[in-house]
N, C-alpha and C. Protein backbone atom coordinates (compact mmCIF):
# COMPACT_ATOMS: atom_id res chain seq x y z
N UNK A 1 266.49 -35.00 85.83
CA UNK A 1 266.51 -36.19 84.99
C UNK A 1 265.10 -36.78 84.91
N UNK A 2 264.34 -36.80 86.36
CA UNK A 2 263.17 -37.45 86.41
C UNK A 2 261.92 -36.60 85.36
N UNK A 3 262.09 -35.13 84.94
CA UNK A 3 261.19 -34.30 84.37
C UNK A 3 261.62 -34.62 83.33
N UNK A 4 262.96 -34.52 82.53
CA UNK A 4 263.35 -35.17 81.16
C UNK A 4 262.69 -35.74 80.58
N UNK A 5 262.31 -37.02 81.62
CA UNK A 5 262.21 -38.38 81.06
C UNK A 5 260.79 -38.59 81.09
N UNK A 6 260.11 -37.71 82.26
CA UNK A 6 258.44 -37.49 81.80
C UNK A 6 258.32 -36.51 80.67
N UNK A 7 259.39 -35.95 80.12
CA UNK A 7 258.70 -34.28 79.27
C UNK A 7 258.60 -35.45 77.56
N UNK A 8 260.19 -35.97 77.89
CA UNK A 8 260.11 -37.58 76.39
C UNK A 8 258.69 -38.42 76.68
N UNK A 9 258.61 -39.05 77.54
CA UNK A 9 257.25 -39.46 77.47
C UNK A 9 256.13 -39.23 76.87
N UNK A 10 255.73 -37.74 77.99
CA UNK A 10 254.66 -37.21 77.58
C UNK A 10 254.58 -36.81 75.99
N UNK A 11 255.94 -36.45 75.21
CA UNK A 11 256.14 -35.79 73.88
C UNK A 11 255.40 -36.49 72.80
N UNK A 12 255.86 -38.21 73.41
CA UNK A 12 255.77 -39.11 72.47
C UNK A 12 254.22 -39.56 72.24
N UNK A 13 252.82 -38.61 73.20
CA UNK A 13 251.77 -38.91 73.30
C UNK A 13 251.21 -37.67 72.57
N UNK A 14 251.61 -36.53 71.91
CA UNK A 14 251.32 -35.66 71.45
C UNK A 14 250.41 -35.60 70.26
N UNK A 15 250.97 -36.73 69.87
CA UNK A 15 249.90 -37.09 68.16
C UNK A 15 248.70 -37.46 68.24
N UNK A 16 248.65 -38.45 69.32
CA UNK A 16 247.83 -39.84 69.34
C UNK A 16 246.75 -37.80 70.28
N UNK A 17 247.27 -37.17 71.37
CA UNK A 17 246.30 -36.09 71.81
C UNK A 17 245.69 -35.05 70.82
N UNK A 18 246.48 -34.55 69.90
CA UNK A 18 246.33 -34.05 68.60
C UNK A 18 244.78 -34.86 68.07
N UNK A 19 245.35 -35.93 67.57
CA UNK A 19 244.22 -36.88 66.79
C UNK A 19 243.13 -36.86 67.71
N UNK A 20 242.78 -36.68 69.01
CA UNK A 20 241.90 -37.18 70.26
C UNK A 20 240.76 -35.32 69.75
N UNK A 21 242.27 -34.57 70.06
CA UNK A 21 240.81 -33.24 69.99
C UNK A 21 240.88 -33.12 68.77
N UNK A 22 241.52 -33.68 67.95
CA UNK A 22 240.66 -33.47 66.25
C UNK A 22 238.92 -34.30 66.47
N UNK A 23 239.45 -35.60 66.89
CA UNK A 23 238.31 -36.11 66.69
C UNK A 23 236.97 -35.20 67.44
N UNK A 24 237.38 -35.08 68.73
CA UNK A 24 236.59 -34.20 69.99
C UNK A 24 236.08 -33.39 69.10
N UNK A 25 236.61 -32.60 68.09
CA UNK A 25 235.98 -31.17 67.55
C UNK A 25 234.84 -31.81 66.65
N UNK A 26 235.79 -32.63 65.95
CA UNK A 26 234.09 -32.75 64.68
C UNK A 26 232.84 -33.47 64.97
N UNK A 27 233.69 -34.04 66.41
CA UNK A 27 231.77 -34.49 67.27
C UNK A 27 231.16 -33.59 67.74
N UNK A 28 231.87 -32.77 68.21
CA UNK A 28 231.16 -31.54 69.22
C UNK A 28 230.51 -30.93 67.42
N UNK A 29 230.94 -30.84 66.39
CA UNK A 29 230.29 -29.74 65.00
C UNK A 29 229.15 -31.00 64.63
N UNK A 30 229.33 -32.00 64.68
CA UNK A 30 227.99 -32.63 64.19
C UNK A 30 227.14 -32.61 65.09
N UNK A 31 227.54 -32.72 66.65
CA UNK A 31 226.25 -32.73 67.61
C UNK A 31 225.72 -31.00 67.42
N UNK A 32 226.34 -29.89 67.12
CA UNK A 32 225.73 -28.72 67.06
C UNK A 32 224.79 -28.90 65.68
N UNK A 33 225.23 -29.64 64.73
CA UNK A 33 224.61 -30.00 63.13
C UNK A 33 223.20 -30.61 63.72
N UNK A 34 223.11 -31.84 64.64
CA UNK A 34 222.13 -32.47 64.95
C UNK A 34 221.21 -30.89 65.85
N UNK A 35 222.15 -30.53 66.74
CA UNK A 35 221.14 -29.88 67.56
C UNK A 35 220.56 -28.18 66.71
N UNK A 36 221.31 -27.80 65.80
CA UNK A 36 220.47 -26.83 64.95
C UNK A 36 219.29 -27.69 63.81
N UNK A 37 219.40 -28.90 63.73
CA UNK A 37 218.31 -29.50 62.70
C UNK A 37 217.06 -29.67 63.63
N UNK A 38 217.50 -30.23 65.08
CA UNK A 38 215.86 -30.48 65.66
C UNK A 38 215.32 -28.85 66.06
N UNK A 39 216.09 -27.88 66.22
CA UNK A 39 215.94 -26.53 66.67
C UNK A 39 215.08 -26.45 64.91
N UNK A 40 215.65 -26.20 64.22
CA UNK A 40 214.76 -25.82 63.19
C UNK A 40 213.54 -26.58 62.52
N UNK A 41 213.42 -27.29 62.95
CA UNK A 41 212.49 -28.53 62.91
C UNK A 41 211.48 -28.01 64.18
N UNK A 42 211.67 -27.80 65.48
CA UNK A 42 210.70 -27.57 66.50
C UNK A 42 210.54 -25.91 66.71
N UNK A 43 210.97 -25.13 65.51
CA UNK A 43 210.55 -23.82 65.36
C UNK A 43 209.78 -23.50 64.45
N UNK A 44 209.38 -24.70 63.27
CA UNK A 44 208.78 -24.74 62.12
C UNK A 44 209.74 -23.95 61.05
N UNK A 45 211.05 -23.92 61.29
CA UNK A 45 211.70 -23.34 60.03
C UNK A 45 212.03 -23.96 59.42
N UNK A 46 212.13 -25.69 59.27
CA UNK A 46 212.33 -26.22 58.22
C UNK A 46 211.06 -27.42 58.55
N UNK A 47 210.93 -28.21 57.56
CA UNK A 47 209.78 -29.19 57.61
C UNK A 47 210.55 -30.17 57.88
N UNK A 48 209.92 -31.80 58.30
CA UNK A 48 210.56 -33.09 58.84
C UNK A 48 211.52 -33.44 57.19
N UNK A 49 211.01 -32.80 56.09
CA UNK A 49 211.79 -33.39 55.02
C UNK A 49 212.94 -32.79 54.39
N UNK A 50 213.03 -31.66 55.24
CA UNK A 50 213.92 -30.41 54.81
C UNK A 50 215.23 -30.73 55.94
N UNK A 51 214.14 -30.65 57.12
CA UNK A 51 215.01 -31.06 58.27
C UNK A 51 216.56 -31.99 58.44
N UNK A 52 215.43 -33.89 57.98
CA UNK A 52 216.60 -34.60 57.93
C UNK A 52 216.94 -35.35 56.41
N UNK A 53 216.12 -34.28 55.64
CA UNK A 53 216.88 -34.62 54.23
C UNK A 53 218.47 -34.47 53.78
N UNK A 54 218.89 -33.42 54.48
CA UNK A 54 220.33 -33.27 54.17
C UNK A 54 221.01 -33.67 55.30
N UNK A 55 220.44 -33.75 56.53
CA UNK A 55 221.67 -33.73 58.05
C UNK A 55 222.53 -34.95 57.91
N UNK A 56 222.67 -35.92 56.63
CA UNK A 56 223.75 -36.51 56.82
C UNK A 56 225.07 -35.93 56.73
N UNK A 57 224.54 -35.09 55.10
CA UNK A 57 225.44 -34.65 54.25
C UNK A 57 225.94 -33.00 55.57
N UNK A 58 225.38 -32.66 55.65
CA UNK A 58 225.27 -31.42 56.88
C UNK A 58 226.39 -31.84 58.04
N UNK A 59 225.99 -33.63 58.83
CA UNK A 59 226.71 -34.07 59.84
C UNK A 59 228.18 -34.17 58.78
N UNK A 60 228.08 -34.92 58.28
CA UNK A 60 229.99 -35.06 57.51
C UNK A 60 230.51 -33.67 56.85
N UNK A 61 230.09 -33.09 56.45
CA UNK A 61 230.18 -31.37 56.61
C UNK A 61 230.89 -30.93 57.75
N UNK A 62 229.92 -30.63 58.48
CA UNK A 62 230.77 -29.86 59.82
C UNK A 62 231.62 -30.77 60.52
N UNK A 63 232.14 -32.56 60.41
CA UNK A 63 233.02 -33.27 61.28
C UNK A 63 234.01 -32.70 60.31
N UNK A 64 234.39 -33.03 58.74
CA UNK A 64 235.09 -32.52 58.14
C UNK A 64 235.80 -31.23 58.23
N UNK A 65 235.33 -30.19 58.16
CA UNK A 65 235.43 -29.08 58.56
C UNK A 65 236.25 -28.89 59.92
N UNK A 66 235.67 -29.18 60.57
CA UNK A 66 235.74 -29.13 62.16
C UNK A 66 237.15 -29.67 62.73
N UNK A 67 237.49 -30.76 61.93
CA UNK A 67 238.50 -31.26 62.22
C UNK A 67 239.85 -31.22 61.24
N UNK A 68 239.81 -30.51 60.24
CA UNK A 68 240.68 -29.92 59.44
C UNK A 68 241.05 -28.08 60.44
N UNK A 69 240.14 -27.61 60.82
CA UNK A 69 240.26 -26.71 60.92
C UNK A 69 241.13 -26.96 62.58
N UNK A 70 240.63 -27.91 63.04
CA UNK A 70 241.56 -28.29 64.18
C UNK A 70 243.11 -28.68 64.14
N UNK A 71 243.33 -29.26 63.16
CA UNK A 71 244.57 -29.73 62.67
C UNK A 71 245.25 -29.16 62.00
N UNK A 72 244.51 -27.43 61.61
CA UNK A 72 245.29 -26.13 61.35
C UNK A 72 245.65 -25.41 62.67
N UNK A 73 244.68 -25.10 63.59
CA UNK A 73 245.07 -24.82 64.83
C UNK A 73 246.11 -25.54 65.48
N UNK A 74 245.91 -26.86 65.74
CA UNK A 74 247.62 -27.41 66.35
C UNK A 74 248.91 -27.10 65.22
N UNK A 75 248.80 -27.21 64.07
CA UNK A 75 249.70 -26.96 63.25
C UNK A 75 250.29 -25.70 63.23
N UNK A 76 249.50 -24.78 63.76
CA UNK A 76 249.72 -23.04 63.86
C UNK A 76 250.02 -23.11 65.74
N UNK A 77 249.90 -23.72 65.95
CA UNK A 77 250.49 -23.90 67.84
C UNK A 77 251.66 -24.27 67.74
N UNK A 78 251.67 -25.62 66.96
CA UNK A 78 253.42 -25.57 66.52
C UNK A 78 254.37 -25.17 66.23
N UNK A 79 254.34 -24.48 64.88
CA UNK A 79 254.51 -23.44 64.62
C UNK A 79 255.53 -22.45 65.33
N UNK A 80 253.97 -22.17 65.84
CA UNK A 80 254.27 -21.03 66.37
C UNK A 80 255.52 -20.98 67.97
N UNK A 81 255.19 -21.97 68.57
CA UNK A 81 256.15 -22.56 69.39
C UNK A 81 257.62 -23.00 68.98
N UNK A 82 258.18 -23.16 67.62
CA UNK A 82 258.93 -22.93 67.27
C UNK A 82 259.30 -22.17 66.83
N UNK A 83 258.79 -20.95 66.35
CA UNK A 83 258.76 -19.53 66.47
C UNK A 83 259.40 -19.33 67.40
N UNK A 84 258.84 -19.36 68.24
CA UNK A 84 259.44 -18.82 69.70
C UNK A 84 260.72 -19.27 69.63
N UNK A 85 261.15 -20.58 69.97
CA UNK A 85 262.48 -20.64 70.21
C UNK A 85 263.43 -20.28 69.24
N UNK A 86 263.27 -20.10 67.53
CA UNK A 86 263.73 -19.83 66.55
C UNK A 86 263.97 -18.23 66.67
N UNK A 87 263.07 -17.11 67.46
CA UNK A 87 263.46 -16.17 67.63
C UNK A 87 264.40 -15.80 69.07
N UNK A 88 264.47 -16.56 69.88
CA UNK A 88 265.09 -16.31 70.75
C UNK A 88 266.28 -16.80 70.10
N UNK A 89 266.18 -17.89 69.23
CA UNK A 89 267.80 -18.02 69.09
C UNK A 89 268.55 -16.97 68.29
N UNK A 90 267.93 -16.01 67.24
CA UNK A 90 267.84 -15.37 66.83
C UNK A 90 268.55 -13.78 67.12
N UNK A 91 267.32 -13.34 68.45
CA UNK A 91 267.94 -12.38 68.98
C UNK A 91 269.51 -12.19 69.76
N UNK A 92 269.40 -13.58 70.29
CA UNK A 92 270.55 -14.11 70.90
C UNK A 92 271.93 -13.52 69.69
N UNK A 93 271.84 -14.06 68.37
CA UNK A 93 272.70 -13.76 67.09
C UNK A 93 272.89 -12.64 67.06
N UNK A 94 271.77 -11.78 66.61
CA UNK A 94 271.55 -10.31 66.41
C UNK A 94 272.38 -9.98 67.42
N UNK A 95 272.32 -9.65 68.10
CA UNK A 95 272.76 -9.19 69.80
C UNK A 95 274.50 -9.73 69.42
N UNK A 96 274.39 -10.37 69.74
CA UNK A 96 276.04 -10.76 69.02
C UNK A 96 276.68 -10.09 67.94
N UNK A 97 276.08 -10.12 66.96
CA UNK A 97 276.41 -9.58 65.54
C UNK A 97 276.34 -8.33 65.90
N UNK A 98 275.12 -7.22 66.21
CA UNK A 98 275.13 -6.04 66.51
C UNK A 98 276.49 -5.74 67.30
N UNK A 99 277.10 -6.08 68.48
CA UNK A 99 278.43 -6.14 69.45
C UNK A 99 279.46 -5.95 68.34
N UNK A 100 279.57 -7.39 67.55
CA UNK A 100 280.99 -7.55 66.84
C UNK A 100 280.70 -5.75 66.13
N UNK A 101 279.37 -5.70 65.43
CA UNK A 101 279.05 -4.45 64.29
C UNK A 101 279.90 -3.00 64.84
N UNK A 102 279.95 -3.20 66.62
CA UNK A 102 280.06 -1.86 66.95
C UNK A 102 281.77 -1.82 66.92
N UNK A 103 282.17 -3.42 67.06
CA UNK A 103 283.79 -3.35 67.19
C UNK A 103 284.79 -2.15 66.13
N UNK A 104 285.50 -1.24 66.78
CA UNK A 104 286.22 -0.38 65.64
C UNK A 104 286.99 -0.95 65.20
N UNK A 105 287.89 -2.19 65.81
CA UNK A 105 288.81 -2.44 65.06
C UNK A 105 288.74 -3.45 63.83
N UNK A 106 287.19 -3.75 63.77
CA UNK A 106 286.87 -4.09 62.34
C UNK A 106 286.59 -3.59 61.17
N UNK A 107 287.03 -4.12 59.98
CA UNK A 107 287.01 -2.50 59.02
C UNK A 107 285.65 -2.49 58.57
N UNK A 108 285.45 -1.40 58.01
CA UNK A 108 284.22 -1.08 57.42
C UNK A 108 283.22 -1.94 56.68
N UNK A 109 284.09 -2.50 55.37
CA UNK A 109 283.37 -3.82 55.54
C UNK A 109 282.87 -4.82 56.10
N UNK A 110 283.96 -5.22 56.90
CA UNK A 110 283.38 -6.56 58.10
C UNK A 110 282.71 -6.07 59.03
N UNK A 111 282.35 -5.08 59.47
CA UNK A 111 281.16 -4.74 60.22
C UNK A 111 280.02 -4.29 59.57
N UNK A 112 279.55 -3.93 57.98
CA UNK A 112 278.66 -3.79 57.21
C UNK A 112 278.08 -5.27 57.13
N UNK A 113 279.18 -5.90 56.72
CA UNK A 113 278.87 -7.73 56.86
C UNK A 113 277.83 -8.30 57.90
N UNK A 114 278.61 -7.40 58.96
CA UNK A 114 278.12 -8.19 60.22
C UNK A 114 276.51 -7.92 60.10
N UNK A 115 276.41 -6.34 60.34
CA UNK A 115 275.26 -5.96 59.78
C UNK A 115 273.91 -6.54 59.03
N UNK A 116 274.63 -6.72 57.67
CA UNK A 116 273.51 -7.19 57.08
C UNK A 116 273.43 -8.66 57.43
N UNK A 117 274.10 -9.19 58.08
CA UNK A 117 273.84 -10.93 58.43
C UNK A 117 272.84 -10.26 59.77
N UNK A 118 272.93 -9.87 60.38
CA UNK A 118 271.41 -9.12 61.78
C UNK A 118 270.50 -8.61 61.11
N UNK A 119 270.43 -7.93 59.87
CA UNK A 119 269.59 -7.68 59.45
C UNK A 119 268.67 -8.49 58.43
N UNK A 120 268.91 -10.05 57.85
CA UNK A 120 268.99 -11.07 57.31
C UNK A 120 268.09 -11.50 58.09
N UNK A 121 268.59 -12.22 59.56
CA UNK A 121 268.39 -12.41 60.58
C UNK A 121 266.44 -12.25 61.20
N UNK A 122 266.84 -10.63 61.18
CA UNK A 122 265.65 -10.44 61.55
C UNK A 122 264.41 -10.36 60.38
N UNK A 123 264.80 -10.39 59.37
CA UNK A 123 263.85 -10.13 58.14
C UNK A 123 263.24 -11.59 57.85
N UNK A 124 264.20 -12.71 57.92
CA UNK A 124 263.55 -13.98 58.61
C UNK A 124 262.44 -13.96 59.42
N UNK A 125 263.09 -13.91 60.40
CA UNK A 125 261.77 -13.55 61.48
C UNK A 125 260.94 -13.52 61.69
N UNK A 126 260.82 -11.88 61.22
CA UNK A 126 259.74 -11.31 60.66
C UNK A 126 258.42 -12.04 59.63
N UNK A 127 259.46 -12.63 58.31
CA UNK A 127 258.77 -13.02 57.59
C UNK A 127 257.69 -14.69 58.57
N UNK A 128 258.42 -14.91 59.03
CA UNK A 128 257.84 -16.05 60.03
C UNK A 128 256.78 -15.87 60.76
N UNK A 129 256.99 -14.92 61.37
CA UNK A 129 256.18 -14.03 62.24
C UNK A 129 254.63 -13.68 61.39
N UNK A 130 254.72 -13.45 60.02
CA UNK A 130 253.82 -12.66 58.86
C UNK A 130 253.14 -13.82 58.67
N UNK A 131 253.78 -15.05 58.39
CA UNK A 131 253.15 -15.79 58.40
C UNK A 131 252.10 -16.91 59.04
N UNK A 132 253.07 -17.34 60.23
CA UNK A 132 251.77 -17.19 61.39
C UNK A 132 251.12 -16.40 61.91
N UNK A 133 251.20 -15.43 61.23
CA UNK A 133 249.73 -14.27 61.81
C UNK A 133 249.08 -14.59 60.46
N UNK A 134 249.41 -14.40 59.84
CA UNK A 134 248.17 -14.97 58.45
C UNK A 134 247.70 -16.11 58.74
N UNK A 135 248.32 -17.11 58.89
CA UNK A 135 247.34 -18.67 59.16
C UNK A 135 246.78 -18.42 60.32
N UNK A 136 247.02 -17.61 61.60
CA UNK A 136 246.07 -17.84 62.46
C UNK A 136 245.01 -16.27 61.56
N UNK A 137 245.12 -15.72 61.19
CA UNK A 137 243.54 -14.95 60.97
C UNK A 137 242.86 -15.61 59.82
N UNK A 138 243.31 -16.56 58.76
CA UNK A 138 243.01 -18.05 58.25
C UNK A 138 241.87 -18.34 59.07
N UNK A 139 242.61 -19.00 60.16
CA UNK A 139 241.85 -19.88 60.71
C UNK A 139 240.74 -19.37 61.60
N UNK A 140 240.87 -18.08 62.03
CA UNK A 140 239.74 -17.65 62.29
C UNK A 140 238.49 -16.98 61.65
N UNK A 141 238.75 -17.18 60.48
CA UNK A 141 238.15 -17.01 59.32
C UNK A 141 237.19 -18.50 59.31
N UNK A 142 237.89 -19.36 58.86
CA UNK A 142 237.12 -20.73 59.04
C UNK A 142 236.34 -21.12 60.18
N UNK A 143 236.70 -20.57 61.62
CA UNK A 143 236.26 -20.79 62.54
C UNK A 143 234.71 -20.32 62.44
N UNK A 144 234.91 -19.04 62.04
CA UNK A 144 233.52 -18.14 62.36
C UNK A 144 232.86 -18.68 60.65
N UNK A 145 233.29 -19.11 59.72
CA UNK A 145 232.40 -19.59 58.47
C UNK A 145 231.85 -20.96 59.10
N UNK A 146 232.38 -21.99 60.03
CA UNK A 146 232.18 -23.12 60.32
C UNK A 146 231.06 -22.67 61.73
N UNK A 147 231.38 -21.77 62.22
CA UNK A 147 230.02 -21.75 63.18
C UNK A 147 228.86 -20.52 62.70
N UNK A 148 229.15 -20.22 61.39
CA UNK A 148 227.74 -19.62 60.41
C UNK A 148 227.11 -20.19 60.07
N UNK A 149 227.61 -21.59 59.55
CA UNK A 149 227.29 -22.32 58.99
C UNK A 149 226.49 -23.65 60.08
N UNK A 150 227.18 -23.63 61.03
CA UNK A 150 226.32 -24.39 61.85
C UNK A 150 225.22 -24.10 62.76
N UNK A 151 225.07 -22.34 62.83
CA UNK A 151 224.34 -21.69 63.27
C UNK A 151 223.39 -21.33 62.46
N UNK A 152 223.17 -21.75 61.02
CA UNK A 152 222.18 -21.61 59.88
C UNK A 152 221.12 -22.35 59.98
């Protein structure tokens, strides 16, 4: 009862932590924005006017970025964590349905039935599955354009 009632607690702080490392990320992408401008500035690859002519537009750049791309990552953690339990409930069905499928004394039809409701089932899934693997190679896509870009 006592873990319950910390797991509701803690649940109800999830957003406000969400919003905390959104913010965390797009400071950590503008302090890398600041620290590649004085790097190129004290290597002579850009001049003092080149330097901090754009690093505003550069700093709201990469916080933007940085923190969208964060708020795809928790969104794809989510997700995906309901994934999980959506397929366990899942297999749990299948597994059931497959049983009734093998019953003989159901006729041919009602075990074809059964069938294609497991096979329904898993094609769900699947498709779920397809899709959080696409948003997470998405997002690692953005990840590595957002630290090209801050590594420029």
């Amino acid at each position: 009862m006592v873990v319950a009632l910390l797991y509701s607690a803690f649940k109800q702080f999830q957003p406000v932590v969400d919003k905390v490392e959104q913010v965390f990320a797009g400071l950590s992408a503008v302090m890398s924005a600041v620290k590649n401008t004085i790097i190129a500035l004290v290597t002579g690859t850009k001049s003092l006017g080149e330097a901090f002519g754009g690093l505003s537009g550069d700093m709201n750049d990469a916080y933007e970025s940085a923190v969208k791309l964060k708020k795809a990552q928790q969104d794809l953690e989510d997700a995906m964590k309901e994934q999980e339990l959506t397929s366990a409930r899942n297999r749990a069905e299948i597994n059931r349905l497959n049983i009734q499928a093998k019953d003989r004394t159901k006729s041919d039809e009602e075990r074809l039935a059964l069938l294609k409701k497991s096979e329904e089932l898993e094609r769900k899934d699947f498709e779920q599955r397809a899709k959080n693997a696409k948003q997470a190679l998405d997002n690692a896509k953005e990840d590595l354009r957002i630290n090209a870009d801050l590594s420029a």
